[in-house]
PDB file of N, CA and C in Angstrom:
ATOM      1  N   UNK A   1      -9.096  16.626   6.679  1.00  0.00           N
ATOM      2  CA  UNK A   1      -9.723  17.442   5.670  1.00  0.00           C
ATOM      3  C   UNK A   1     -10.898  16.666   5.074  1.00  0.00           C
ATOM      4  N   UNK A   2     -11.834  17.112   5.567  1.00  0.00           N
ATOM      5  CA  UNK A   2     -12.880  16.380   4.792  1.00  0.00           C
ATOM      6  C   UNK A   2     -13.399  17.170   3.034  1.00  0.00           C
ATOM      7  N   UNK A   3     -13.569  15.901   1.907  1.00  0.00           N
ATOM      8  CA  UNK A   3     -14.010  16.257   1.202  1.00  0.00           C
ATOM      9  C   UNK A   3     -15.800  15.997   0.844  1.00  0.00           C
ATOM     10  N   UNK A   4     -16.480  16.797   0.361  1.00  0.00           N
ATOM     11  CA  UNK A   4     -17.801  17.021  -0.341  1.00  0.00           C
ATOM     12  C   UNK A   4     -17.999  16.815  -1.718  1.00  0.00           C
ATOM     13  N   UNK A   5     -18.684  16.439  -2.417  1.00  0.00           N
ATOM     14  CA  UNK A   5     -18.938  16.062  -3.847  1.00  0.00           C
ATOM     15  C   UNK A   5     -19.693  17.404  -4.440  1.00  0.00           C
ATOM     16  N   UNK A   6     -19.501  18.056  -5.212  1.00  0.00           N
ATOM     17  CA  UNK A   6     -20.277  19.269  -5.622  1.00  0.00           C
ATOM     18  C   UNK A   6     -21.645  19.350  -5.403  1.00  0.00           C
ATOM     19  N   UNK A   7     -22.587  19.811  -5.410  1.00  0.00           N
ATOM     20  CA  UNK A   7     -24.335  20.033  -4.935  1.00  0.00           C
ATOM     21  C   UNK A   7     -24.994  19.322  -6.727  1.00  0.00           C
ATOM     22  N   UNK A   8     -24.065  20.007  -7.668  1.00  0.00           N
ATOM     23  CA  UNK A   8     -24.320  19.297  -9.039  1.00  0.00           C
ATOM     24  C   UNK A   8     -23.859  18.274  -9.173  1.00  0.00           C
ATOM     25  N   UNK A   9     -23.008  17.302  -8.319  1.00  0.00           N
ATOM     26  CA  UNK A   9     -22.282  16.126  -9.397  1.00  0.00           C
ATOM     27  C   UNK A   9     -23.678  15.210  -9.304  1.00  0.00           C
ATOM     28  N   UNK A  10     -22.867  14.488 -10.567  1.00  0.00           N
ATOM     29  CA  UNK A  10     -23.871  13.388 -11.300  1.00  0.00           C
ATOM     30  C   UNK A  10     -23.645  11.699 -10.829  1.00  0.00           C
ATOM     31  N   UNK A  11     -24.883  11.668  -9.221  1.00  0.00           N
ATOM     32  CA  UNK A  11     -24.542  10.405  -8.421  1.00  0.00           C
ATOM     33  C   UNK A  11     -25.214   9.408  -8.663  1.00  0.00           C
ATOM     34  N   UNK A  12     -24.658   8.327  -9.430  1.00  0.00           N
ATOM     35  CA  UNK A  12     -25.360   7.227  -9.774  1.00  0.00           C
ATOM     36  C   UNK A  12     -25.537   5.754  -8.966  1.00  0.00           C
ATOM     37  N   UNK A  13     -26.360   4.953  -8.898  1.00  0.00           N
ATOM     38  CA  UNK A  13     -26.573   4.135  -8.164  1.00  0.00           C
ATOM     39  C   UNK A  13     -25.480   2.670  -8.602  1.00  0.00           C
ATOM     40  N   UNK A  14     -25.265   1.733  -6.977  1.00  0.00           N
ATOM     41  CA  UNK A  14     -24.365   1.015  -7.576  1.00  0.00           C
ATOM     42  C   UNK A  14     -24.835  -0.396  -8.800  1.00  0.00           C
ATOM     43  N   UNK A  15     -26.193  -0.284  -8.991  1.00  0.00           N
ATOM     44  CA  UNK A  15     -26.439  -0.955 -10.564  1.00  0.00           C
ATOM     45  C   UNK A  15     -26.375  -0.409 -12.180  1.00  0.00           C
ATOM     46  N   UNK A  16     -26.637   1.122 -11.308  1.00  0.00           N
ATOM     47  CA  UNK A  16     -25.701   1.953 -13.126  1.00  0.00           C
ATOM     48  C   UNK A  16     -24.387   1.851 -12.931  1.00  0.00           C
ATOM     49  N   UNK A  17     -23.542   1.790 -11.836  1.00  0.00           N
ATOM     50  CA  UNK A  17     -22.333   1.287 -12.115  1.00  0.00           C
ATOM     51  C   UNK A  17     -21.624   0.188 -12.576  1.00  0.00           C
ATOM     52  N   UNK A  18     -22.200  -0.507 -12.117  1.00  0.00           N
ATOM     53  CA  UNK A  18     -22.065  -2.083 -12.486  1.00  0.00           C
ATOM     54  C   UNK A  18     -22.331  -1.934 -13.947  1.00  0.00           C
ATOM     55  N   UNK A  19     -23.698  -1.508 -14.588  1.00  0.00           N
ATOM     56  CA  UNK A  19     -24.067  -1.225 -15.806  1.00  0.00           C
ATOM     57  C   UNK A  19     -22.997  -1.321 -16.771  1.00  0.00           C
ATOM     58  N   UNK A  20     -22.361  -0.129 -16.485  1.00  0.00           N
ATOM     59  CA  UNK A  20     -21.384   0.806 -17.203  1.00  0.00           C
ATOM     60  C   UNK A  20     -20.115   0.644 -17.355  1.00  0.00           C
ATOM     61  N   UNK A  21     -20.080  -0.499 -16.465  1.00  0.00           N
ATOM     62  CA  UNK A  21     -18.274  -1.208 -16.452  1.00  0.00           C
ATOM     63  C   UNK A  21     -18.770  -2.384 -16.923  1.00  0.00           C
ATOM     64  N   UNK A  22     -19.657  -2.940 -17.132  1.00  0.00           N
ATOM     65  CA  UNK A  22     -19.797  -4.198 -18.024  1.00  0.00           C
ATOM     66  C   UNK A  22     -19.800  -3.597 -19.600  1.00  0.00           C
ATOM     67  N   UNK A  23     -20.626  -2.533 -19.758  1.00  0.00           N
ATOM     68  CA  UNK A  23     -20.400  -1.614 -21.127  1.00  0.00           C
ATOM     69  C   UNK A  23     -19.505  -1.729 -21.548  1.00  0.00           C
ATOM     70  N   UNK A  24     -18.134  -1.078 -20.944  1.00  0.00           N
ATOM     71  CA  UNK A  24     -17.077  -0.571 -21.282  1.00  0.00           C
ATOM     72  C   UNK A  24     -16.316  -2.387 -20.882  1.00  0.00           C
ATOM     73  N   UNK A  25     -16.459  -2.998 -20.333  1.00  0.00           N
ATOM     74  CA  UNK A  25     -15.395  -4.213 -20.512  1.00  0.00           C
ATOM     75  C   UNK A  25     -15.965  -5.175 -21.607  1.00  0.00           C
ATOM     76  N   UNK A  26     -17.003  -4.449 -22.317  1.00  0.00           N
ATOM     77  CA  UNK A  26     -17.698  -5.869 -23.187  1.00  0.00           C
ATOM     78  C   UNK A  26     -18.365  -7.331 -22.737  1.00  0.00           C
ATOM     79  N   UNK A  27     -19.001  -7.194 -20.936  1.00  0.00           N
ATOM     80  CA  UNK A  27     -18.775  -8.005 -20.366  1.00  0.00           C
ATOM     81  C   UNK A  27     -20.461  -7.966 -20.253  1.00  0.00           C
ATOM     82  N   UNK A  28     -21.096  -8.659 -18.843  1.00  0.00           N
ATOM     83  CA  UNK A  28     -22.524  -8.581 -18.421  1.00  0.00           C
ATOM     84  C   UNK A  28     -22.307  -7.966 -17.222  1.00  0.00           C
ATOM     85  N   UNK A  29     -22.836  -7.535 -16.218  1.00  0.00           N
ATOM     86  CA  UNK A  29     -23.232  -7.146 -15.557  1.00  0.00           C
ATOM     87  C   UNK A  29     -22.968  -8.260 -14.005  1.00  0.00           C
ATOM     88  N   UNK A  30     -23.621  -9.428 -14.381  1.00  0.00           N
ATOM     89  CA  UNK A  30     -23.232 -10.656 -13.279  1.00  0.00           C
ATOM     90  C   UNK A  30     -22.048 -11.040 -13.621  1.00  0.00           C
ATOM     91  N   UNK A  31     -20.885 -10.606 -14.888  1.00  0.00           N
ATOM     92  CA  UNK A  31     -19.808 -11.195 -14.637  1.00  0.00           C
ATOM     93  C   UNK A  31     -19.084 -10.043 -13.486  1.00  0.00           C
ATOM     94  N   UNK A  32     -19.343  -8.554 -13.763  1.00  0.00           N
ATOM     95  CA  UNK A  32     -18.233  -7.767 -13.146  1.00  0.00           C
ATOM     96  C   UNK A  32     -19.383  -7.774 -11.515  1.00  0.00           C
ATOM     97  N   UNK A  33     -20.209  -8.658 -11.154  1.00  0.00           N
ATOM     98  CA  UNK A  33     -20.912  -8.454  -9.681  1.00  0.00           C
ATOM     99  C   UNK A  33     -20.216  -9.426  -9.365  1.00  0.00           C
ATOM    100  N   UNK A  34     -20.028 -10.678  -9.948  1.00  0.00           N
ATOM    101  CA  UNK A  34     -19.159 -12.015  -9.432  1.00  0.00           C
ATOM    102  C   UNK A  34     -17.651 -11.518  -9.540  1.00  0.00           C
ATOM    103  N   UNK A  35     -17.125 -10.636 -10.377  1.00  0.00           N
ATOM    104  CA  UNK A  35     -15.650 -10.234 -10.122  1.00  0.00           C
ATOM    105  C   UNK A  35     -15.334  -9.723  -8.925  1.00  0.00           C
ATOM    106  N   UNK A  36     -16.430  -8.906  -8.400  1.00  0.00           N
ATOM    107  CA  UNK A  36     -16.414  -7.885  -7.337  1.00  0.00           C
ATOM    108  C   UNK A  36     -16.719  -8.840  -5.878  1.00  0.00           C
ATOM    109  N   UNK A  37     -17.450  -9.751  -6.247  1.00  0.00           N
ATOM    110  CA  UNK A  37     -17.574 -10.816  -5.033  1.00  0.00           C
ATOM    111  C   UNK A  37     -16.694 -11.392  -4.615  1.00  0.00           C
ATOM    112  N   UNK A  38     -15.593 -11.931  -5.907  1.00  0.00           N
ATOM    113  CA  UNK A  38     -14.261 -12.472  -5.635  1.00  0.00           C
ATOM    114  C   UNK A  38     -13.241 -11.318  -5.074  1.00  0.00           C
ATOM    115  N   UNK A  39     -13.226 -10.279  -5.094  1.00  0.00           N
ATOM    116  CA  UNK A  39     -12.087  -8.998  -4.374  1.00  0.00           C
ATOM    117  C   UNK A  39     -12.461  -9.467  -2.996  1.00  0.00           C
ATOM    118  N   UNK A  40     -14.013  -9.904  -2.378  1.00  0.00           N
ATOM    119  CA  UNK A  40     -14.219  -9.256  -1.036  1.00  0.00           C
ATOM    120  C   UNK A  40     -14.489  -7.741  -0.775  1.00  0.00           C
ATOM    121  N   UNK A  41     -14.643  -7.117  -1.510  1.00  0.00           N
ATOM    122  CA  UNK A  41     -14.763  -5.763  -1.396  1.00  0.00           C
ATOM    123  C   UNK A  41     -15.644  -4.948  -0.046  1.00  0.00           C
ATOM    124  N   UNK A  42     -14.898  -4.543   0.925  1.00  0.00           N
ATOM    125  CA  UNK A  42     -15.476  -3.501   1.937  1.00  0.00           C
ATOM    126  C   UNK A  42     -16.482  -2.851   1.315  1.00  0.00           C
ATOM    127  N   UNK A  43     -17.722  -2.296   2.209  1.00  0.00           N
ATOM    128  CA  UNK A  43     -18.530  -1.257   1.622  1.00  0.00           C
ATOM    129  C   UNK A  43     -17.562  -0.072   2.604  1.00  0.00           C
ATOM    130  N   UNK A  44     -18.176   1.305   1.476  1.00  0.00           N
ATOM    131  CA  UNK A  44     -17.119   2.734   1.526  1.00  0.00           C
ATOM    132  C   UNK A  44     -17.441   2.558   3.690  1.00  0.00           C
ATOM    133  N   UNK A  45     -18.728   2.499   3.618  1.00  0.00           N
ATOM    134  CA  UNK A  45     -19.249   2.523   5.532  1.00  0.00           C
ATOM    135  C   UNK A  45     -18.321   1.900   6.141  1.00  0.00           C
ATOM    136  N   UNK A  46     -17.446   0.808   5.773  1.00  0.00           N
ATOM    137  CA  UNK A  46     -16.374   0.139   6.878  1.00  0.00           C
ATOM    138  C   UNK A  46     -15.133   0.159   6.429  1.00  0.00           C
ATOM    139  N   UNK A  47     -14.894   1.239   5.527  1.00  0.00           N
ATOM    140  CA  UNK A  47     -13.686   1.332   4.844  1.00  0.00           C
ATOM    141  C   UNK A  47     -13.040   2.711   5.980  1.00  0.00           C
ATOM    142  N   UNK A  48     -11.319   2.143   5.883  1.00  0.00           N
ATOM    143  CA  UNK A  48     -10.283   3.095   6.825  1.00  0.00           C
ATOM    144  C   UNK A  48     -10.234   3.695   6.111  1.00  0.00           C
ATOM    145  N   UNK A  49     -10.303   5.125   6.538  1.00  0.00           N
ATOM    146  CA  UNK A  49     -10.062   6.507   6.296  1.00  0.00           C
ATOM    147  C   UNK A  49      -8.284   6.522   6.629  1.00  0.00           C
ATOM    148  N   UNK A  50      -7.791   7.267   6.013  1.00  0.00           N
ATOM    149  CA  UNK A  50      -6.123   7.270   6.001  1.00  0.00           C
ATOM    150  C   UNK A  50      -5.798   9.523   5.563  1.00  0.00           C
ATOM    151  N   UNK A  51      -5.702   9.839   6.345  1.00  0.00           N
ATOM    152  CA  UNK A  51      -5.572  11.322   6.259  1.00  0.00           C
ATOM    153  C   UNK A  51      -3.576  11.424   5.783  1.00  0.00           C
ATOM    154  N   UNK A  52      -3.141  11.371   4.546  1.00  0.00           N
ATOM    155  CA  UNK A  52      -1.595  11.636   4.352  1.00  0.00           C
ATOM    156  C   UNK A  52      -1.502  12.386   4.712  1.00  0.00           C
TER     157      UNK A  52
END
């Protein structure tokens, strides 16, 4: 089943994200990019798809 994001949703880039979770953790911006460096984090492009 593939899903689509509405034609309206509101798609932000991954430095307003970063932005916006440093906002909300009271943090900077290079702390939650260095948090995210330490996960190793896959980009979504090489991430397994899993259909339950």
């Amino acid at each position: 089943m593939s899903r689509k994001a509405p034609a309206d949703a509101d798609i932000i880039s991954d430095e307003e994200l970063t932005e916006l979770l440093a906002d909300a953790e009271g943090t900077t911006p290079e702390e939650i990019e260095r948090g995210a460096a330490e996960l190793d984090l896959a980009s979504p492009e090489e991430a397994t798809v899993v259909d339950e």
